[in-house]
ModelCIF file with pLDDT and N, C-alpha, C, O atoms, coordinates in Angstrom:
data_MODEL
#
_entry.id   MODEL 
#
_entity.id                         1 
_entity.type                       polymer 
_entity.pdbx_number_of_molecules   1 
#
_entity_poly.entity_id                      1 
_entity_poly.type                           'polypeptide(L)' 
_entity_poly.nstd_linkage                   no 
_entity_poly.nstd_monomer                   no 
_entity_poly.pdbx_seq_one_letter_code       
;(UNK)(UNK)(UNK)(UNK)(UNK)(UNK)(UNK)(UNK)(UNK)(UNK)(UNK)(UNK)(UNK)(UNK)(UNK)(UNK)
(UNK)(UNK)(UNK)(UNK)(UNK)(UNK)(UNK)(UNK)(UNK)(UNK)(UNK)(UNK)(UNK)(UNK)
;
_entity_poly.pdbx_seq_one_letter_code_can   XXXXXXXXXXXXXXXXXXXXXXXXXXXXXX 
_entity_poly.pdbx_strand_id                 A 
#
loop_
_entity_poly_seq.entity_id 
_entity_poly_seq.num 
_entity_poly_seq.mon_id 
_entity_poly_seq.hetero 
1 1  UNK n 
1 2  UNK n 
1 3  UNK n 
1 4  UNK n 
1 5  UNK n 
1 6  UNK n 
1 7  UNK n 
1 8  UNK n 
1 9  UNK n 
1 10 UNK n 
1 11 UNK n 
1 12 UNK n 
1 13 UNK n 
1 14 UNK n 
1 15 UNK n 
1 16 UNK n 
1 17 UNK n 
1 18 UNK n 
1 19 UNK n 
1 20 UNK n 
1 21 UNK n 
1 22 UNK n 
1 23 UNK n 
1 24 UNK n 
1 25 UNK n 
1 26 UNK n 
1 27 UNK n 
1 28 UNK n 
1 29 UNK n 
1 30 UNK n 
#
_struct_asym.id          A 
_struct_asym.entity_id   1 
#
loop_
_ma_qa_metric.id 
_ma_qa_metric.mode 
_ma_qa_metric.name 
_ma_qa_metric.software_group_id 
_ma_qa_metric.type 
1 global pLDDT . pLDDT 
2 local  pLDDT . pLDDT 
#
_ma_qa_metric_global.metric_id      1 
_ma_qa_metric_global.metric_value   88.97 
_ma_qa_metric_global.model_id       1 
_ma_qa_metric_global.ordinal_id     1 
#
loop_
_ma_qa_metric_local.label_asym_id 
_ma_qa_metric_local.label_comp_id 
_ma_qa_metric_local.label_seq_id 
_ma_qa_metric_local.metric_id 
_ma_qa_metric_local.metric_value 
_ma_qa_metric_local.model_id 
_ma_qa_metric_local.ordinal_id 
A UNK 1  2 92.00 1 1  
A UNK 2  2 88.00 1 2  
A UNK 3  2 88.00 1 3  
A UNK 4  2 83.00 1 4  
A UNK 5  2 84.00 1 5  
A UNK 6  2 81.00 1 6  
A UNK 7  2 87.00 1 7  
A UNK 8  2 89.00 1 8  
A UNK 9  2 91.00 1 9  
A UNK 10 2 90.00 1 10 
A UNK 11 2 89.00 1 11 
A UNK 12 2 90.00 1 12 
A UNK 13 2 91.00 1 13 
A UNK 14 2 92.00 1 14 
A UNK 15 2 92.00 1 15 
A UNK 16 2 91.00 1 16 
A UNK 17 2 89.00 1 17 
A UNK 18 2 88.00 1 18 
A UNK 19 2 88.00 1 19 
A UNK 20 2 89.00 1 20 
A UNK 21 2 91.00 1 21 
A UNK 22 2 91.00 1 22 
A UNK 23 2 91.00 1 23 
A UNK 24 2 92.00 1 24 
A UNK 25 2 91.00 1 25 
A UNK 26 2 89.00 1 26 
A UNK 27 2 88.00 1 27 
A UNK 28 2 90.00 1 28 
A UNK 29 2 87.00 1 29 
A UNK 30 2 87.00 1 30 
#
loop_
_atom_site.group_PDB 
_atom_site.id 
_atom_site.type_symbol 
_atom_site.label_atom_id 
_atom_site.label_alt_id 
_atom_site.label_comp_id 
_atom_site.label_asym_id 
_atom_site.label_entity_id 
_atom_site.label_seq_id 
_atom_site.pdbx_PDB_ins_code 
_atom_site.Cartn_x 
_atom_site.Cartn_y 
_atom_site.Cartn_z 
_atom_site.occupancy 
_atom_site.B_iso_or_equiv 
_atom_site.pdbx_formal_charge 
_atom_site.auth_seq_id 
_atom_site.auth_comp_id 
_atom_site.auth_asym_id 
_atom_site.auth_atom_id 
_atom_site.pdbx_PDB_model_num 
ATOM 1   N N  . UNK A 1 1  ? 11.281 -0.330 18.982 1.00 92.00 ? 1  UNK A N  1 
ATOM 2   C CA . UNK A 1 1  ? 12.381 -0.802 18.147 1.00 92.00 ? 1  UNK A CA 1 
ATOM 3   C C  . UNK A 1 1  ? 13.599 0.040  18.476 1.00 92.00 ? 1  UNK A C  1 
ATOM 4   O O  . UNK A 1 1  ? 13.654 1.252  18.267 1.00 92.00 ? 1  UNK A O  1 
ATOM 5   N N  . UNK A 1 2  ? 14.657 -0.754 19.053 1.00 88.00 ? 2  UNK A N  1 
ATOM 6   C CA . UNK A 1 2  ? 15.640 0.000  19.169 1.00 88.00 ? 2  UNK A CA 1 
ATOM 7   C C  . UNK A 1 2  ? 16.980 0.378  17.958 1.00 88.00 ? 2  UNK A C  1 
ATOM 8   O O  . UNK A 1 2  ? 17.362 -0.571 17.273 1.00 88.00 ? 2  UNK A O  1 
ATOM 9   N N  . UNK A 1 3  ? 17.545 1.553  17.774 1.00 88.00 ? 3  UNK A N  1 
ATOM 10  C CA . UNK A 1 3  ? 18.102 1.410  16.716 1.00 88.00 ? 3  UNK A CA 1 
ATOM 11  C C  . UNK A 1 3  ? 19.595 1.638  17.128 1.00 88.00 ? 3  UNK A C  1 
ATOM 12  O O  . UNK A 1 3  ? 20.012 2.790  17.249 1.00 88.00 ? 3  UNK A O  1 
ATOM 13  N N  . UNK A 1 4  ? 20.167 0.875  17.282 1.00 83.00 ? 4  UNK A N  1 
ATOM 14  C CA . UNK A 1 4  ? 21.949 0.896  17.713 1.00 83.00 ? 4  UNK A CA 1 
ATOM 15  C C  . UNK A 1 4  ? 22.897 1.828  17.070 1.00 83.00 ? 4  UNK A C  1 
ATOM 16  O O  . UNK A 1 4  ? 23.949 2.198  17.591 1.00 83.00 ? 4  UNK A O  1 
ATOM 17  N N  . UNK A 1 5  ? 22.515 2.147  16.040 1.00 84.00 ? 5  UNK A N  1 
ATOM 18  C CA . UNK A 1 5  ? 23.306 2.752  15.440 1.00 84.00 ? 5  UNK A CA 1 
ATOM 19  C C  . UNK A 1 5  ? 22.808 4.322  14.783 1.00 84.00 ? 5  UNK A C  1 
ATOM 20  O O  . UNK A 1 5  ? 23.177 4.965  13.801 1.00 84.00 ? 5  UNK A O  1 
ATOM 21  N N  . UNK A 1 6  ? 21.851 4.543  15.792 1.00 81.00 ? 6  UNK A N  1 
ATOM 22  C CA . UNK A 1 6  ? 21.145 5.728  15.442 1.00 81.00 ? 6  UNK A CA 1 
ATOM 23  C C  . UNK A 1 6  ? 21.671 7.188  15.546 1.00 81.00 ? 6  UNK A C  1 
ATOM 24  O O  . UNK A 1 6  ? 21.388 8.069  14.735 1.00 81.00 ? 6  UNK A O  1 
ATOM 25  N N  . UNK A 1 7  ? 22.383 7.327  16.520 1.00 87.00 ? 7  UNK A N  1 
ATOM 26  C CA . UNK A 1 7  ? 23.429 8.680  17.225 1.00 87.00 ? 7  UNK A CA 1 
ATOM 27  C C  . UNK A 1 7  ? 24.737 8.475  16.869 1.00 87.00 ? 7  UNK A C  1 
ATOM 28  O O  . UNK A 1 7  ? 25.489 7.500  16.907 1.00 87.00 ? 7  UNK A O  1 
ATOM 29  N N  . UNK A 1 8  ? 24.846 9.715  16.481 1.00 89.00 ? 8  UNK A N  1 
ATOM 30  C CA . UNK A 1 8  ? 26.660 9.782  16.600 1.00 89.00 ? 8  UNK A CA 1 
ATOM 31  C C  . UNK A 1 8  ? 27.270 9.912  18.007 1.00 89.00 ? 8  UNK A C  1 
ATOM 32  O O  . UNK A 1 8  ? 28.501 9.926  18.046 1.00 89.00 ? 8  UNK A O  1 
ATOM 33  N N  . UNK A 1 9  ? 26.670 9.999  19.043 1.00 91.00 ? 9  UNK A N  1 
ATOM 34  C CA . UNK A 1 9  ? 26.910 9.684  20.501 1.00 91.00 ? 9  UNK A CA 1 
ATOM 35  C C  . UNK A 1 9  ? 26.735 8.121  21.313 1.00 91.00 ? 9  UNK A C  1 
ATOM 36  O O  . UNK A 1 9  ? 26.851 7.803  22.497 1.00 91.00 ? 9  UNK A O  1 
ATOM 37  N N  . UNK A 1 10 ? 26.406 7.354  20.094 1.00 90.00 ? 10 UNK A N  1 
ATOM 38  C CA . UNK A 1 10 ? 26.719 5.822  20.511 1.00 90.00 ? 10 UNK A CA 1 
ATOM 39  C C  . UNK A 1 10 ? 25.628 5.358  21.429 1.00 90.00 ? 10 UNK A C  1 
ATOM 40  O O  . UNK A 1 10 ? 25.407 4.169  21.663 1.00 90.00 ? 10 UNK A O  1 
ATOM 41  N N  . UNK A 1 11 ? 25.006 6.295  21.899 1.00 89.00 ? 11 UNK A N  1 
ATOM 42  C CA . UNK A 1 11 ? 23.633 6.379  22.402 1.00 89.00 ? 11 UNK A CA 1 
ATOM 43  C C  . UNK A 1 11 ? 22.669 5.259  21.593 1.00 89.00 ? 11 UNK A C  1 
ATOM 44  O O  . UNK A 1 11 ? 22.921 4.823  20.470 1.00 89.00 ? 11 UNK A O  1 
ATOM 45  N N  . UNK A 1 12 ? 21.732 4.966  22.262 1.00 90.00 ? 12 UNK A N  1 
ATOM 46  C CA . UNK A 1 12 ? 20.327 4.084  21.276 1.00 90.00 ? 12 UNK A CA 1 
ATOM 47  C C  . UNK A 1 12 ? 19.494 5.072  20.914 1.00 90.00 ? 12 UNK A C  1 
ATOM 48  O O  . UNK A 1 12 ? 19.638 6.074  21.614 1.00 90.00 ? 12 UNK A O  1 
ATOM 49  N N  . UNK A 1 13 ? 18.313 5.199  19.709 1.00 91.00 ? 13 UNK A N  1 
ATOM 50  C CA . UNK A 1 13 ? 17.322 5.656  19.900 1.00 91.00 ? 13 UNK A CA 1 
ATOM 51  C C  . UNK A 1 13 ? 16.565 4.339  19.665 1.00 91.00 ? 13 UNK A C  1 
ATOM 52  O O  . UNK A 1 13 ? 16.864 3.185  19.358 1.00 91.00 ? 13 UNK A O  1 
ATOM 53  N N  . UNK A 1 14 ? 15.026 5.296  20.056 1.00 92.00 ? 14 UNK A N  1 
ATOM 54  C CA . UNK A 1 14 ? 14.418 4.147  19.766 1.00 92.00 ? 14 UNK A CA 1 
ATOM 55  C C  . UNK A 1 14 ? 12.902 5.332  19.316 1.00 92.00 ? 14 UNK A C  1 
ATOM 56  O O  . UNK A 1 14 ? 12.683 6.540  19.406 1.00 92.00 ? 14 UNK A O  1 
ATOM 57  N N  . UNK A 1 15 ? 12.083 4.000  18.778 1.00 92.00 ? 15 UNK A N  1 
ATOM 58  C CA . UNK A 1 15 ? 10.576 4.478  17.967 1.00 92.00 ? 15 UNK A CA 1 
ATOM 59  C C  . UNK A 1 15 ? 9.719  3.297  17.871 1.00 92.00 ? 15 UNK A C  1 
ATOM 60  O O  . UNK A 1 15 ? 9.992  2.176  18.299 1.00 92.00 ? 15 UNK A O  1 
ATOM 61  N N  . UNK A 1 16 ? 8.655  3.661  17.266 1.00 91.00 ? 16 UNK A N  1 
ATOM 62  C CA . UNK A 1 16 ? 7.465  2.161  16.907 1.00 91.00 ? 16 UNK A CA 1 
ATOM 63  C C  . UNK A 1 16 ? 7.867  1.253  16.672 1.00 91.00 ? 16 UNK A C  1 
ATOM 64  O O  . UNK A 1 16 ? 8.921  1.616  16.148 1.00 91.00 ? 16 UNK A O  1 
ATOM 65  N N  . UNK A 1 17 ? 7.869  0.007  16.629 1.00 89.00 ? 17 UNK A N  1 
ATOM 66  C CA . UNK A 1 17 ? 8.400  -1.501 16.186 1.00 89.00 ? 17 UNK A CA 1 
ATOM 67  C C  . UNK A 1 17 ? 7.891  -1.646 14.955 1.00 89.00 ? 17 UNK A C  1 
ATOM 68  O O  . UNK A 1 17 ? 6.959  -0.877 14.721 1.00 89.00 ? 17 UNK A O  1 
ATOM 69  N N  . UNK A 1 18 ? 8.218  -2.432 14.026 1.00 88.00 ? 18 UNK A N  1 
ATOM 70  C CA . UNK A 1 18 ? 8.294  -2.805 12.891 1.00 88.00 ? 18 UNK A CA 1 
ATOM 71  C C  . UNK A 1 18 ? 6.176  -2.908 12.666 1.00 88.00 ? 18 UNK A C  1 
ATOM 72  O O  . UNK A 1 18 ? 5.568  -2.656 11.626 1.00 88.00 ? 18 UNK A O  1 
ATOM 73  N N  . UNK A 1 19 ? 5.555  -3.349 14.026 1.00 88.00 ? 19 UNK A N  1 
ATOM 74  C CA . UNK A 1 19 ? 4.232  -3.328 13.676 1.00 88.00 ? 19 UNK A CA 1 
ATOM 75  C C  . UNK A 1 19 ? 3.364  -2.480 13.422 1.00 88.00 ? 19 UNK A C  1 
ATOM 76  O O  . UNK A 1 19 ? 2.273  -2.494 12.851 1.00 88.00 ? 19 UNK A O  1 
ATOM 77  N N  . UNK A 1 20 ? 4.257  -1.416 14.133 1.00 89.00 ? 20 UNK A N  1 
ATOM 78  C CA . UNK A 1 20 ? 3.147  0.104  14.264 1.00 89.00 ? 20 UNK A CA 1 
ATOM 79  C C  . UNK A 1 20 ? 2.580  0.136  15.799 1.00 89.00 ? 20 UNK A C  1 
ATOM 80  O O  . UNK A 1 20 ? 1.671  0.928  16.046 1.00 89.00 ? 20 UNK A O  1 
ATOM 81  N N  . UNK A 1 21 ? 3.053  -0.640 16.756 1.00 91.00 ? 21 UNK A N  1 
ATOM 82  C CA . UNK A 1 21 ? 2.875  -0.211 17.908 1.00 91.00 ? 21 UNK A CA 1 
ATOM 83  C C  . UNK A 1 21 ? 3.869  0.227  19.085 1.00 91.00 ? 21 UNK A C  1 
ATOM 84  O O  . UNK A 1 21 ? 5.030  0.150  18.682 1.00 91.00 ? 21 UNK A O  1 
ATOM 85  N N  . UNK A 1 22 ? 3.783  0.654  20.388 1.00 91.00 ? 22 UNK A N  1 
ATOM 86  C CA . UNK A 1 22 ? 5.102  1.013  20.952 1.00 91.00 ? 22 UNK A CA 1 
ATOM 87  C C  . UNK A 1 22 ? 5.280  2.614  20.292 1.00 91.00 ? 22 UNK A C  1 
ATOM 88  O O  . UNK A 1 22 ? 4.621  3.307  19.516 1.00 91.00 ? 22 UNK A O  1 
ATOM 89  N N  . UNK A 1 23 ? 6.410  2.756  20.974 1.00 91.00 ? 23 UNK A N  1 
ATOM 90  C CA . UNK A 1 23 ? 6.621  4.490  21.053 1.00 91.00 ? 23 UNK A CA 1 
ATOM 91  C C  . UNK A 1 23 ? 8.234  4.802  21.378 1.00 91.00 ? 23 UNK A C  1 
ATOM 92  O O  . UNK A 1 23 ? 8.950  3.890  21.792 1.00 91.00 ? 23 UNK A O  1 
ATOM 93  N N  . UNK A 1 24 ? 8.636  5.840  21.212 1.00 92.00 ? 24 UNK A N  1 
ATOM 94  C CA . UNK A 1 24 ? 10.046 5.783  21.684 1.00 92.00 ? 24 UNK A CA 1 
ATOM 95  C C  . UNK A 1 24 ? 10.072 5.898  23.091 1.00 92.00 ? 24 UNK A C  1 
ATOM 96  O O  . UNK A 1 24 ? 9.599  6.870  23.679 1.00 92.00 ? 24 UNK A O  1 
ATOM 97  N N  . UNK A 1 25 ? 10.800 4.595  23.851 1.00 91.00 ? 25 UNK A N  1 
ATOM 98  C CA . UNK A 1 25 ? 10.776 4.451  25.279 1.00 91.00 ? 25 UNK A CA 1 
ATOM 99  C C  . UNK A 1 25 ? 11.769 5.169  25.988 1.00 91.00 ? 25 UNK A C  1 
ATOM 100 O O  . UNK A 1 25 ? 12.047 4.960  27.169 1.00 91.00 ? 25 UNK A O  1 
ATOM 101 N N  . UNK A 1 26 ? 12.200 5.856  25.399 1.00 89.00 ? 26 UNK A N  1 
ATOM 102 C CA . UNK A 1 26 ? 13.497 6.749  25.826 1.00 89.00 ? 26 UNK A CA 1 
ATOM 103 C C  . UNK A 1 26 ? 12.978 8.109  26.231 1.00 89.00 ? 26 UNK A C  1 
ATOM 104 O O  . UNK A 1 26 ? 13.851 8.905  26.577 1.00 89.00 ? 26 UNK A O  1 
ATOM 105 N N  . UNK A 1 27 ? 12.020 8.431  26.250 1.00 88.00 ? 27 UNK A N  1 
ATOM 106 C CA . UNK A 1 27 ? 12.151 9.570  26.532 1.00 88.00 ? 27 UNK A CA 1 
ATOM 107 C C  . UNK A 1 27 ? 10.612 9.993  27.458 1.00 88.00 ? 27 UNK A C  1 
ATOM 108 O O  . UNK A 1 27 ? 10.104 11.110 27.359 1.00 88.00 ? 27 UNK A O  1 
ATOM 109 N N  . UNK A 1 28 ? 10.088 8.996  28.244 1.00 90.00 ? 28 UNK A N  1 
ATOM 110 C CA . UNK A 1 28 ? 9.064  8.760  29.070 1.00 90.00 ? 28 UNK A CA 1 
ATOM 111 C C  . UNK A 1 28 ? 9.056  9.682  30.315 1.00 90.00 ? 28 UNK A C  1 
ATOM 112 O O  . UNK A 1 28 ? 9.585  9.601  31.424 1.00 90.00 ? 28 UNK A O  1 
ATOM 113 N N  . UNK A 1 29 ? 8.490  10.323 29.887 1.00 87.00 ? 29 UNK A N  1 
ATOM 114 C CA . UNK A 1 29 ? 8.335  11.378 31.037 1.00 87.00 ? 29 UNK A CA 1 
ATOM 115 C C  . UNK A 1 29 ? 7.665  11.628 32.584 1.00 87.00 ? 29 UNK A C  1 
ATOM 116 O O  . UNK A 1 29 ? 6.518  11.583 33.028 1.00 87.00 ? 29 UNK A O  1 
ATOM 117 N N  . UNK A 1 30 ? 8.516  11.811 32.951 1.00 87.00 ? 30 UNK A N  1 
ATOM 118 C CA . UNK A 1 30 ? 8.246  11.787 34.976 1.00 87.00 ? 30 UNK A CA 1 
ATOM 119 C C  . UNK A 1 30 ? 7.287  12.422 35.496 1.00 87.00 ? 30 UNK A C  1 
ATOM 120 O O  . UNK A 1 30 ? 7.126  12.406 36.716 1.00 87.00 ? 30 UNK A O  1 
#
């Protein structure tokens, strides 16, 4: 679930979707 209006840097965050599955895709590590 992405949240648009999450940062004061205008940035997205993001976290689980409304179902409880998924993860924050932002920060997937290499």
């Amino acid at each position: 679930s992405f949240n648009i209006a999450g940062t004061e840097t205008y940035r997205f965050s993001s976290s689980q979707n409304a179902f409880g599955s998924g993860l924050n895709l932002q920060n997937i590590p290499a």
